[in-house]
Protein backbone atom coordinates (compact mmCIF):
# COMPACT_ATOMS: atom_id res chain seq x y z
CA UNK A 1 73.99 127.01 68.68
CA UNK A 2 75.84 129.29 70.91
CA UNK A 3 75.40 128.15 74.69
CA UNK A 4 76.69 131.56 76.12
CA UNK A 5 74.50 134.65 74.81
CA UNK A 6 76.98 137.61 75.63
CA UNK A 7 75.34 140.48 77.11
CA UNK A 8 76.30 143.74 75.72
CA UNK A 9 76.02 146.61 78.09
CA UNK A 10 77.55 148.88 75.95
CA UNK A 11 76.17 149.30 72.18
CA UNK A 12 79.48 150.24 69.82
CA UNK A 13 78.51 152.02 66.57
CA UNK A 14 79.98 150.38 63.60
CA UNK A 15 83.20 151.04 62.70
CA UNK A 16 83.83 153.56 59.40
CA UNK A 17 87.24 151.20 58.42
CA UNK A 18 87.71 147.43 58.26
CA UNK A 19 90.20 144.84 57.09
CA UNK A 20 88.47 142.58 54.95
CA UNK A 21 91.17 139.26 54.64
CA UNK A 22 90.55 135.75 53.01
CA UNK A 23 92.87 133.09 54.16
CA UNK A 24 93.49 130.34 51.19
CA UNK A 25 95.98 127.57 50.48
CA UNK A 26 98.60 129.80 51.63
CA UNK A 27 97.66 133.15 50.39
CA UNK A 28 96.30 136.03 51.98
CA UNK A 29 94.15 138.65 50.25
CA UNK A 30 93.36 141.63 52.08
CA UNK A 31 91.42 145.06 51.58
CA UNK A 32 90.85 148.28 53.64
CA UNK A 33 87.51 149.61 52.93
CA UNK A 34 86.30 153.27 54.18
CA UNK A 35 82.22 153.94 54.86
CA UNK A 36 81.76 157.77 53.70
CA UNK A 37 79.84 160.03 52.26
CA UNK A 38 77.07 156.86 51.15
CA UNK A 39 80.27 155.28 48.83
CA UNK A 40 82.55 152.64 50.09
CA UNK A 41 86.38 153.55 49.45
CA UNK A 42 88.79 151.62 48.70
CA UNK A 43 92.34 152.27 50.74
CA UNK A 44 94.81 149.89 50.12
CA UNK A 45 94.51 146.49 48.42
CA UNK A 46 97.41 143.32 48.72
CA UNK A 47 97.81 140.17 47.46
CA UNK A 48 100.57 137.82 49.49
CA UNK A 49 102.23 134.36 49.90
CA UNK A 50 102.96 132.97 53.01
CA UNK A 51 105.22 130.51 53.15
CA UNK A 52 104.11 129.18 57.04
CA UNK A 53 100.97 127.62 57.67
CA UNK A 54 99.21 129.19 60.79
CA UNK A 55 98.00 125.69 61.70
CA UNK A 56 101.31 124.19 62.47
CA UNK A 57 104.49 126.93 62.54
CA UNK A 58 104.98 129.21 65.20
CA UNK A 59 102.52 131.65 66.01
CA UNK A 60 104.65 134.51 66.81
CA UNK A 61 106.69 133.59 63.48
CA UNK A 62 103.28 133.43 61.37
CA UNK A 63 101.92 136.73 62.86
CA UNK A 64 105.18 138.60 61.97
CA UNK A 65 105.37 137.31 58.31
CA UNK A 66 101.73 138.76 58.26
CA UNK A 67 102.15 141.70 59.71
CA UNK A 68 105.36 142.71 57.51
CA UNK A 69 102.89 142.24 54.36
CA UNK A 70 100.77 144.46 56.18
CA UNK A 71 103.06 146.78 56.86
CA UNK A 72 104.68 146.66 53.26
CA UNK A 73 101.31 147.22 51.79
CA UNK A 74 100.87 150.20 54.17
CA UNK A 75 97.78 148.93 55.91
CA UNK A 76 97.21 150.88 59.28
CA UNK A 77 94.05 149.64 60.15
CA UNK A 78 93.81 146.82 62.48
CA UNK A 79 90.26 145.53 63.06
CA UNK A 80 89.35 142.68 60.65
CA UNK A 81 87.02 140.41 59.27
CA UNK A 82 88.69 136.85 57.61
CA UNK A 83 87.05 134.36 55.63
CA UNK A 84 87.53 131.26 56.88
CA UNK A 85 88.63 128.36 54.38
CA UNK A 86 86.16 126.08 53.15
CA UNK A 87 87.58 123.05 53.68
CA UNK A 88 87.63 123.97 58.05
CA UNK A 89 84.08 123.19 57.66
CA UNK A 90 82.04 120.38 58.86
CA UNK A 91 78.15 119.95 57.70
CA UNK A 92 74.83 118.70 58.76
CA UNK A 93 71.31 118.64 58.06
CA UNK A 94 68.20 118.29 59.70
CA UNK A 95 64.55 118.97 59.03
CA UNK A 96 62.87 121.38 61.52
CA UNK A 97 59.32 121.00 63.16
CA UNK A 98 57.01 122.68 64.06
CA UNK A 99 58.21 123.75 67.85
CA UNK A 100 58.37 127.05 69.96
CA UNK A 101 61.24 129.38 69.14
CA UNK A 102 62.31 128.51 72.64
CA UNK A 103 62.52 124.73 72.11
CA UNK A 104 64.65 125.30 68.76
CA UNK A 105 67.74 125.49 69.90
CA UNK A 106 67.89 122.53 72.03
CA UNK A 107 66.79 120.38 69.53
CA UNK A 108 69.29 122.21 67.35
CA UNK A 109 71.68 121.14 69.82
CA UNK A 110 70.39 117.81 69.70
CA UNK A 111 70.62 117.69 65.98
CA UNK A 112 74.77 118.69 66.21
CA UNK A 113 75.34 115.84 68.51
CA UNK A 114 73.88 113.35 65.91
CA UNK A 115 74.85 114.89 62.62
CA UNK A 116 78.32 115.41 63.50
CA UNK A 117 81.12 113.19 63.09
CA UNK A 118 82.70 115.04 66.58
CA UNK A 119 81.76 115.86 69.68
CA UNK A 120 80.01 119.68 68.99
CA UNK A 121 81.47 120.76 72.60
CA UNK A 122 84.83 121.07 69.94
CA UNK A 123 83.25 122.74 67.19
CA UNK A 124 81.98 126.26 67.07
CA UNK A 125 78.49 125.63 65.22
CA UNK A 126 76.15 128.49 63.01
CA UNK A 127 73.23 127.78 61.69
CA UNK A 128 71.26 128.40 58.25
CA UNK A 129 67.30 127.74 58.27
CA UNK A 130 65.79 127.49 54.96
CA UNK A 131 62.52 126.63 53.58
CA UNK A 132 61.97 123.91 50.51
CA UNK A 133 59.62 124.49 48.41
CA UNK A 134 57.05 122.38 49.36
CA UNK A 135 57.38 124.73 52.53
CA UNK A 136 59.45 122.09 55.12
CA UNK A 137 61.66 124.16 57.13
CA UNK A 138 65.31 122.65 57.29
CA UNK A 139 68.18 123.84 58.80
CA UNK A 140 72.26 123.19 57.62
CA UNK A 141 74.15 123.01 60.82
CA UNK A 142 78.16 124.02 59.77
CA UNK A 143 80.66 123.69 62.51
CA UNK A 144 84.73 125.01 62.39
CA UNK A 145 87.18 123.11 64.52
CA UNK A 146 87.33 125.48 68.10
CA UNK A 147 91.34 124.91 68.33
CA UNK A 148 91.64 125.88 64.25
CA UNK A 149 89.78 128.75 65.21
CA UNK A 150 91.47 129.53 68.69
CA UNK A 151 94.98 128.90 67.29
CA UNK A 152 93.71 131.82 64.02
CA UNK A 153 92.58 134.18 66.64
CA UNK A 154 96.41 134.02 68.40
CA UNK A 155 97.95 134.45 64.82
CA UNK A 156 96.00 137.74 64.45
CA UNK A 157 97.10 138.95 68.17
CA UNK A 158 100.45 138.27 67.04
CA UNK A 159 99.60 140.14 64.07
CA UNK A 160 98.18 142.86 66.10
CA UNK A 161 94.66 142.61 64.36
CA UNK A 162 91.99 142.72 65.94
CA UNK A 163 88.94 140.33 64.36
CA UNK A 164 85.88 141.20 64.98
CA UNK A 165 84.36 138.29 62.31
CA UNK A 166 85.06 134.78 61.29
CA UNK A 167 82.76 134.59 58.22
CA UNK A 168 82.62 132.54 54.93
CA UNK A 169 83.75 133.72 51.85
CA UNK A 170 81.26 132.38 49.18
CA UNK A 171 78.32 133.35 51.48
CA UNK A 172 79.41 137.06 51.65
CA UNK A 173 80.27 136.71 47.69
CA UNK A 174 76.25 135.09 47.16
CA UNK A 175 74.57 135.78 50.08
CA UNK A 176 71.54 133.66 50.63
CA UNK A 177 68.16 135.49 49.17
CA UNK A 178 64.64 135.78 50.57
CA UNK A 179 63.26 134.44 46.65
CA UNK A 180 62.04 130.98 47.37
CA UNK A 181 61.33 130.23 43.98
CA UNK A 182 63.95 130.58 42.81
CA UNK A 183 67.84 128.43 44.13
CA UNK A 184 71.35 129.57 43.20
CA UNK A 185 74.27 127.07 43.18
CA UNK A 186 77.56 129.73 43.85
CA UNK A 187 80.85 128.35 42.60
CA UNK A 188 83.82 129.73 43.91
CA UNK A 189 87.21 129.92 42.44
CA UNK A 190 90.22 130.24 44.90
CA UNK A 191 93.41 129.30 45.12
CA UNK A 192 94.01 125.22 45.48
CA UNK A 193 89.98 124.74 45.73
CA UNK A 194 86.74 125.66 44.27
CA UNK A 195 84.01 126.54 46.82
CA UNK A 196 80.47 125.47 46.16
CA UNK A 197 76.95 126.66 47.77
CA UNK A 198 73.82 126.08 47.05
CA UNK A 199 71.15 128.90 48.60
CA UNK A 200 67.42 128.11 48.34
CA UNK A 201 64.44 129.33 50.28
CA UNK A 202 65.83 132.19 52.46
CA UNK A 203 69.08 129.82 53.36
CA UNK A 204 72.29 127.67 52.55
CA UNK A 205 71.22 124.41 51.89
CA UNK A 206 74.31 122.54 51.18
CA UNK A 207 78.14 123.94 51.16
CA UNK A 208 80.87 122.09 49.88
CA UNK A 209 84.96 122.52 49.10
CA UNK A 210 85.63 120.84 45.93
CA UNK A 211 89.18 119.57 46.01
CA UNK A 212 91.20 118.73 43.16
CA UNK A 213 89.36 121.24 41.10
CA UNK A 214 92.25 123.79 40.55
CA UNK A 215 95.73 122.75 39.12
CA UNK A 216 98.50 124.90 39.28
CA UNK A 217 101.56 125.65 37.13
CA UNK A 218 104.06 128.18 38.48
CA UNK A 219 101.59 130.95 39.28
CA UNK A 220 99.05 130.13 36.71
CA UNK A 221 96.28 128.49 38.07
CA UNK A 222 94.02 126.44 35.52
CA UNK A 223 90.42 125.48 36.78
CA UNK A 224 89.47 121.74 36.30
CA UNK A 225 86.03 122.29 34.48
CA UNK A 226 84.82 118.08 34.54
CA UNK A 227 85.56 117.75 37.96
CA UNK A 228 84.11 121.08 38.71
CA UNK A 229 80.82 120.15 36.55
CA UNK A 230 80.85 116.37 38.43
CA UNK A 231 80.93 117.69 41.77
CA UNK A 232 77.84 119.92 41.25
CA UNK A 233 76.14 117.15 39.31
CA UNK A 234 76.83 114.72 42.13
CA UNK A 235 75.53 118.15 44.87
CA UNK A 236 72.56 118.77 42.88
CA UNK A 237 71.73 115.16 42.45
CA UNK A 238 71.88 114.48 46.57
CA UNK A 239 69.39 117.19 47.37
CA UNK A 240 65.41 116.31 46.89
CA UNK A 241 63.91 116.35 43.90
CA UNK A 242 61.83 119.60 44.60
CA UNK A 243 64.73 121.43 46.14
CA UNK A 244 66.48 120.17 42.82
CA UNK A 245 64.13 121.55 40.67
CA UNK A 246 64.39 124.85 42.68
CA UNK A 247 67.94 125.85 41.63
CA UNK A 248 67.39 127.48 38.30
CA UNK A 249 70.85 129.65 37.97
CA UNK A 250 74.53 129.23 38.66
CA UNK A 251 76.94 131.82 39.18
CA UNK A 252 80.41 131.70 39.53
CA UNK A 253 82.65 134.20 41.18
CA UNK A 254 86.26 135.01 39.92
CA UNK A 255 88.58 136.41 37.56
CA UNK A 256 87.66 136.72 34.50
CA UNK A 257 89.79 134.59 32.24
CA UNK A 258 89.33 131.95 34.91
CA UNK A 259 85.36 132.37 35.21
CA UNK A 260 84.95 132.38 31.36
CA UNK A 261 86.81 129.04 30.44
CA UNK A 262 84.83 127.00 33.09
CA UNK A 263 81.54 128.59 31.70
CA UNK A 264 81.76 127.58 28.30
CA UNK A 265 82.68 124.02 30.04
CA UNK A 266 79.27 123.74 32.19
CA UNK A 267 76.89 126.03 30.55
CA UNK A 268 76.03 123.64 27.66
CA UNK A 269 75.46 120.85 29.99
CA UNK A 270 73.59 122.96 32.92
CA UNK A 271 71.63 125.19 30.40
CA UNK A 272 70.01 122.20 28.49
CA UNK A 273 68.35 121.43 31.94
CA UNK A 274 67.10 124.88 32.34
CA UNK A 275 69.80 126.49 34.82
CA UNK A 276 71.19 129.93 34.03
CA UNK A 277 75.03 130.38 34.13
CA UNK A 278 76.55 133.50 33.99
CA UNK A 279 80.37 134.80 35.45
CA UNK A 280 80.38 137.21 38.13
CA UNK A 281 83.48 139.02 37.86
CA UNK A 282 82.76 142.44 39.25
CA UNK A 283 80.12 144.00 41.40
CA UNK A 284 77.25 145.68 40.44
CA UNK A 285 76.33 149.32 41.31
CA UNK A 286 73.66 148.28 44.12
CA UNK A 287 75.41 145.46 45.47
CA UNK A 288 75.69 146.85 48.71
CA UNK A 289 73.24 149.38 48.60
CA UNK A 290 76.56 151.70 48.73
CA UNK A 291 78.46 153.51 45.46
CA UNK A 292 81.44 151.03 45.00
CA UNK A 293 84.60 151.99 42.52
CA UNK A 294 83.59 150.70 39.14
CA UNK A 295 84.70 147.21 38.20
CA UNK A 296 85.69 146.66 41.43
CA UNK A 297 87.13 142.77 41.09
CA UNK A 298 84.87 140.33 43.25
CA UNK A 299 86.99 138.49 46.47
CA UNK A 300 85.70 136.94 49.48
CA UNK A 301 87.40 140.17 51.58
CA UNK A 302 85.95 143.05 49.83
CA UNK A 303 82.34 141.30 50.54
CA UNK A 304 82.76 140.33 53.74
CA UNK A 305 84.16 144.06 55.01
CA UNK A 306 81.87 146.19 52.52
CA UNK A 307 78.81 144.22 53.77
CA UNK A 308 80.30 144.22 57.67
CA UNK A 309 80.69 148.11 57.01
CA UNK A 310 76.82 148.02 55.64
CA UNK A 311 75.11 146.67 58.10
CA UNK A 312 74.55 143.61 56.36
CA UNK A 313 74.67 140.16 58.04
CA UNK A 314 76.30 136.80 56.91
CA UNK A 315 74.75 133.51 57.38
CA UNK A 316 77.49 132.03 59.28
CA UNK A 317 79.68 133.52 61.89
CA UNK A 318 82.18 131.77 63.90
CA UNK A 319 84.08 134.54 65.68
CA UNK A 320 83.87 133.28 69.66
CA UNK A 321 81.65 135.61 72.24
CA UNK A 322 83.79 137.56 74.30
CA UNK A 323 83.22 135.76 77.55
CA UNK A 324 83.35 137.76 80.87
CA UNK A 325 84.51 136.66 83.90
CA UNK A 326 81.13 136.18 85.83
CA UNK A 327 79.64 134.13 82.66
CA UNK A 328 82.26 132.16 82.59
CA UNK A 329 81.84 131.21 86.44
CA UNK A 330 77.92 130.95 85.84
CA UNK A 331 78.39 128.31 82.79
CA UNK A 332 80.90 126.37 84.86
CA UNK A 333 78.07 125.76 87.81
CA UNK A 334 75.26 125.60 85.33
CA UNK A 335 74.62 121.52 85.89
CA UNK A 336 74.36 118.63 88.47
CA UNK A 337 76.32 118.86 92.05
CA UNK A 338 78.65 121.76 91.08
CA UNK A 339 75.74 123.93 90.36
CA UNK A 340 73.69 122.96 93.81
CA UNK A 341 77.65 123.43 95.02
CA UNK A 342 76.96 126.78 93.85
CA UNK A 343 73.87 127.64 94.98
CA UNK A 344 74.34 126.51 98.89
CA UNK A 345 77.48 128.72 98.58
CA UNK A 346 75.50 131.60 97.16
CA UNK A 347 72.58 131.27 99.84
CA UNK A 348 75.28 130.95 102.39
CA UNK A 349 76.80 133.98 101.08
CA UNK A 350 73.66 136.34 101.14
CA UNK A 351 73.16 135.06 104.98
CA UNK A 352 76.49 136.18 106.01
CA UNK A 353 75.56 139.67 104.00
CA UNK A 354 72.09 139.86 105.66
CA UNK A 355 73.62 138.62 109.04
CA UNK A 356 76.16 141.78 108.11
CA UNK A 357 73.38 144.35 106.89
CA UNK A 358 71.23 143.78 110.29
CA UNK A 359 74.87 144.08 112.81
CA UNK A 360 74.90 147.30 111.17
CA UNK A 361 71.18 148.51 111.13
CA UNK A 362 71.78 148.06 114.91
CA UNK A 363 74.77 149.37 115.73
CA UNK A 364 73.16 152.38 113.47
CA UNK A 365 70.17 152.70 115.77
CA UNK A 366 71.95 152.17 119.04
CA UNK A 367 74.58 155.17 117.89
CA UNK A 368 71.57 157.06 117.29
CA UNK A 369 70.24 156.23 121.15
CA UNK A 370 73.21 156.99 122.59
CA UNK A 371 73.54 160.06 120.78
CA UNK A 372 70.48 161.13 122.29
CA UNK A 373 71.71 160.58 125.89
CA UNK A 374 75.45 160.68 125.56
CA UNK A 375 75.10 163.93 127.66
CA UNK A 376 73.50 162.88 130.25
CA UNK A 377 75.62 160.29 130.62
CA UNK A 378 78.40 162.24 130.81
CA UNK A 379 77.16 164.34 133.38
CA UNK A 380 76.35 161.13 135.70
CA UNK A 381 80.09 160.13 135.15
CA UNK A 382 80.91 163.15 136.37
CA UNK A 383 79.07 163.18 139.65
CA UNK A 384 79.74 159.02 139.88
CA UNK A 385 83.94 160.68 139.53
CA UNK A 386 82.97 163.00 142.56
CA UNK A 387 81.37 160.18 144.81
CA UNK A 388 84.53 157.92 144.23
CA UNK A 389 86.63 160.74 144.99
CA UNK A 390 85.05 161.97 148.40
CA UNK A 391 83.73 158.46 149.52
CA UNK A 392 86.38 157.32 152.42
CA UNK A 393 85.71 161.02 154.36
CA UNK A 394 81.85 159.26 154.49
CA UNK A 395 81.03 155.47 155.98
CA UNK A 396 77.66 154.63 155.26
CA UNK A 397 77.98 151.64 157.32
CA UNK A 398 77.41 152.97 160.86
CA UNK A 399 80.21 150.79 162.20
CA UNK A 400 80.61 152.79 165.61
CA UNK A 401 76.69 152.99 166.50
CA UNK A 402 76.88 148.82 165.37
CA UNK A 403 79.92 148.59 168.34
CA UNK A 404 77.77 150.59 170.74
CA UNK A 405 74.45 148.61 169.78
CA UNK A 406 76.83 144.81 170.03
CA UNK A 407 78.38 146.39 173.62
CA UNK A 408 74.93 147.53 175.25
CA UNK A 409 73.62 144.61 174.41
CA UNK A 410 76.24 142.61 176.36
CA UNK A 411 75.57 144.46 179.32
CA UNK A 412 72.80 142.88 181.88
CA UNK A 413 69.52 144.12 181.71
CA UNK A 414 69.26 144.63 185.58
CA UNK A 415 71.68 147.57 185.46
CA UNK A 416 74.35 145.43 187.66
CA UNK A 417 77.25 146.07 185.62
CA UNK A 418 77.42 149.86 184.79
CA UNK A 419 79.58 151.43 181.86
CA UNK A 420 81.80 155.27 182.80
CA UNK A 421 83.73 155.55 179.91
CA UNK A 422 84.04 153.88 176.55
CA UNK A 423 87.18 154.32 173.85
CA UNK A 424 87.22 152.98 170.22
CA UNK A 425 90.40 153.52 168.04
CA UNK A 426 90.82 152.49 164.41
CA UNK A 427 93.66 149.16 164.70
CA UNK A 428 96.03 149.97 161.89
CA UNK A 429 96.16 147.22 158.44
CA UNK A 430 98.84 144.31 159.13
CA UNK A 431 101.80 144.64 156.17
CA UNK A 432 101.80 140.67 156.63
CA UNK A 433 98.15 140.16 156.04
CA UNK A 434 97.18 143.14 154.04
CA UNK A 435 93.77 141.29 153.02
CA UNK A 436 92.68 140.65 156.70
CA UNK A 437 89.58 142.93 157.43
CA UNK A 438 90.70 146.22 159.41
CA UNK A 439 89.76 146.45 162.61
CA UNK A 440 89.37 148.28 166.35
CA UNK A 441 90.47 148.50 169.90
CA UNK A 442 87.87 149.01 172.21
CA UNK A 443 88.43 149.94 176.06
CA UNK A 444 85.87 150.24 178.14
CA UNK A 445 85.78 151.21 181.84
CA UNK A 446 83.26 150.50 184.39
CA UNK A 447 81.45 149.18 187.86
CA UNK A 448 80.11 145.52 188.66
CA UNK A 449 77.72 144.90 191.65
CA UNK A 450 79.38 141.23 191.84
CA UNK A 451 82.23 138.58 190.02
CA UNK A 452 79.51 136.68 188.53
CA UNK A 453 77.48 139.70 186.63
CA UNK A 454 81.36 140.37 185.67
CA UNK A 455 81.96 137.02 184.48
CA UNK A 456 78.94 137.12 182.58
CA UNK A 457 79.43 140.00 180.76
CA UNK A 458 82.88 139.03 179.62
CA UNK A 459 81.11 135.72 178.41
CA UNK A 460 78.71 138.30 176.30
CA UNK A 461 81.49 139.68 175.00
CA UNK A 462 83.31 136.58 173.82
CA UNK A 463 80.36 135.01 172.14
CA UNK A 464 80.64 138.25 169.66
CA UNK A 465 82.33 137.68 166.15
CA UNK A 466 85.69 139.42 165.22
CA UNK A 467 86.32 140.20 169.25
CA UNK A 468 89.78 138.97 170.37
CA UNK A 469 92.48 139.70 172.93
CA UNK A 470 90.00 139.95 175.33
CA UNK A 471 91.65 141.50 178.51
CA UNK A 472 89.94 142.63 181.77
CA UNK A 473 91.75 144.00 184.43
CA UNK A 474 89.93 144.51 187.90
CA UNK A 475 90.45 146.29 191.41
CA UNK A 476 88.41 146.55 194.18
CA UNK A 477 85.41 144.31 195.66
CA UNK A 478 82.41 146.25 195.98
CA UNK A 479 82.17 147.54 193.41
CA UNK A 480 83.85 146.05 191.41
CA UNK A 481 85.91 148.27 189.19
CA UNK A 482 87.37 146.66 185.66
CA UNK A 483 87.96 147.81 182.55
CA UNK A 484 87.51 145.95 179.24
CA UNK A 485 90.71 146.08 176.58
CA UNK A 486 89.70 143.74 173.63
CA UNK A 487 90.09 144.12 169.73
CA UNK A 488 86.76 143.67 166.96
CA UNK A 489 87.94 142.90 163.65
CA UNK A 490 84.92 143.51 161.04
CA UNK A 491 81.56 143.85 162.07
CA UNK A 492 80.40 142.44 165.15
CA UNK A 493 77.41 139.61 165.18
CA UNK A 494 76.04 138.04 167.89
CA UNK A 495 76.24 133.82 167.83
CA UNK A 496 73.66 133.45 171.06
């Protein structure tokens, strides 16, 4: 039932020392227990009151009472496992059919949503499948309260622990076997409740906190055996008959003196039906496949660190997945407009990093090319430098042979107006109209058979573009001598 599966890129080994802790009615048990050698070791051991409930004081205040009885009882270690309490828990049941593995956990899901008496987004849900004798699978669904689990994991930081399980305590004490034939009802003694369970075909098939059961005087604590036997009467009687018929032993965990009086209570009652009761006190030998201390006193913390430190798993476990940062953006735009939000955004974003990837593929291949020619380039500069620098000493334009060309071709054709000399001279650039086109003065010198051939060379003349100040002085009658003082400004085109 977890919607997140965490993916672990790094596999830790197991750690060699662990905190086991049980949190009950305002006492907290703890043990440190050392893997070596093929033994478990016992390190320190506490028993403590608390006298602020982690549910409703202060959480720094709660984490420093703890972690003065942890420091009084010279514990070091700071990784931990902590049995929840019993009464945290919320239960459901629901028989499983036959679907794909894959399909399981949404009908699991599914299941929570109707079972529950909350909404299962608020609970943090494990699941137990079992099979009843008759071979139905079933499943018990057993949620914890998220913020009763959040606000536990801040105590613990405050503590500076470091949990690495939220387990039960009767299911590490009577794990759930493989033996279908055979059921177990567990009882539990703690200290305001008794814990019940009831394991049968490979699973937990029912879990209960029986309230009321323990009364206390001072620090004696005295175990209410008819309410103890009418709770499991009134369990074993809501299960089916050949699930029922399936439980053939109870065993109940806890001190001695405790354990014994409630036995004699039940056992006549119980054993007349054909169910085994016997006290489990200490552990045996080969509990944990491990050498233990001898008569090493049964609690819900040794079993839930020695079989943490073992390698062996717990039904339940309630401990949050450490989240990263890019799961927790992928759940949040896992459903509806937020995830097609997501994935225009994403698309969009791999464009831009393709448009980015090809800019650079061909600013790659063009360095490359111009690599290859960089030196030639550089050489053409270098003569293109040399042209710029001697270009005004060369005209490329031919302006004088264009003046000569526009002049002849003024002149008549029958040879009656003759040309001796001819003068050109560059007209300096005006300051006032430094864009105006430069210019030149132009005298020429010569003999006309008559006025008119004159006249109409001077009317050649003006019809040219850029000529101006046209002056023509004469003397003389035949010939006639004149001489032609007139200015071009660009180049000279003929308008006829």
């Amino acid at each position: 039932m977890k919607n997140i599966l965490p993916l672990k890129f790094i596999q830790r080994s197991a750690p060699s020392t662990l905190l086991g802790l049980d949190w009950d009615e305002g006492r907290l048990e703890g043990v440190v227990l050392r893997r070596a050698n093929g033994s478990l070791q016992v390190l320190q051991r506490f028993s403590a009151a608390l006298s602020l409930d982690p549910l409703t004081n202060d959480v720094e205040l709660v984490g420093r009472e703890i972690l003065n009885h942890l420091e009084a009882a010279g514990v070091r270690e700071r990784r931990c496992v902590v049995a929840l309490p019993l009464k945290w828990v919320l239960t459901a049941h629901t028989q499983l059919p036959e679907l794909p593995e894959a399909d399981m956990a949404d009908l699991l899901r599914v299941e929570a949503e109707r079972g529950f008496p909350t909404d299962p987004t608020e609970l943090q849900v494990a699941t137990s499948r079992w099979v009843s004798p008759p071979g139905t699978r079933q499943a018990l669904l057993v949620g914890v309260p998220r913020s009763q689990i959040g606000r536990l994991e801040q105590v613990l930081r405050a503590a500076r622990l470091r949990p690495v399980s939220f387990a039960l305590g009767i299911a590490a004490l009577q794990p759930p076997g493989a033996d279908i034939a055979e059921g177990v009802l567990a009882l539990a003694m703690g200290e305001g409740q008794v814990s019940l369970q009831i394991s049968c075909g490979g699973g937990v098939a029912a879990l209960r906190a029986l309230e009321g059961a323990m009364d206390k005087e001072g620090d004696q604590r005295q175990v209410r055996s008819e309410r103890v036997e009418r709770e499991a009467r009134i369990t074993l009687g809501q299960l089916p008959p050949d699930v029922r018929a399936a439980i053939r032993r109870i065993r109940v965990f806890g001190p001695r003196p405790q354990v014994q009086g409630l036995i004699d209570e039940i056992r006549p009652r119980f054993e007349s039906r054909g169910i085994r009761v016997e006290a489990v006190s200490t552990y045996s030998p080969d509990e944990f496949g491990r050498a233990i201390p001898p008569d090493t006193a049964v609690s819900a913390a040794f079993s839930l660190a020695a079989r943490r430190l073992t390698g062996g798993a717990t039904p339940f476990e309630f401990l949050p997945p450490k989240v990263s940062g890019w799961e927790q953006l992928s759940a949040r735009y896992t459903s509806g407009r937020l995830r097609t939000a997501g994935s225009i955004a994403a698309a969009l974003l791999l464009l831009v990093i393709g448009a980015f990837l090809v800019q650079q593929w061909q600013l790659a291949r063009l360095r490359s090319r111009w690599s290859a020619i960089s030196a030639q380039v550089t050489e053409l500069q270098d003569v293109q430098n040399q042209i710029l620098k001697y270009r005004p000493w060369y005209d490329d334009s031919f302006r004088y042979l264009s003046i000569l060309k526009d002049l002849t071709t003024a002149f008549p054709e029958d040879g009656s107006v003759t040309a001796r000399t001819l003068e050109i001279r560059e007209l300096s650039q005006d300051r006032d109209a430094p864009e105006a086109p430069k210019g030149n003065a132009i005298s020429c010198s010569g003999n006309a058979g008559s006025y008119a051939a004159l006249q109409k060379l001077v009317h050649q003349l003006g019809s040219l573009s850029g000529v101006s100040d046209l002056n023509v002085p004469t003397r003389g009658k035949t010939p006639i001598q004149f001489t032609l003082d007139f200015q071009l400004r660009g180049g000279a085109a003929n308008e006829n």
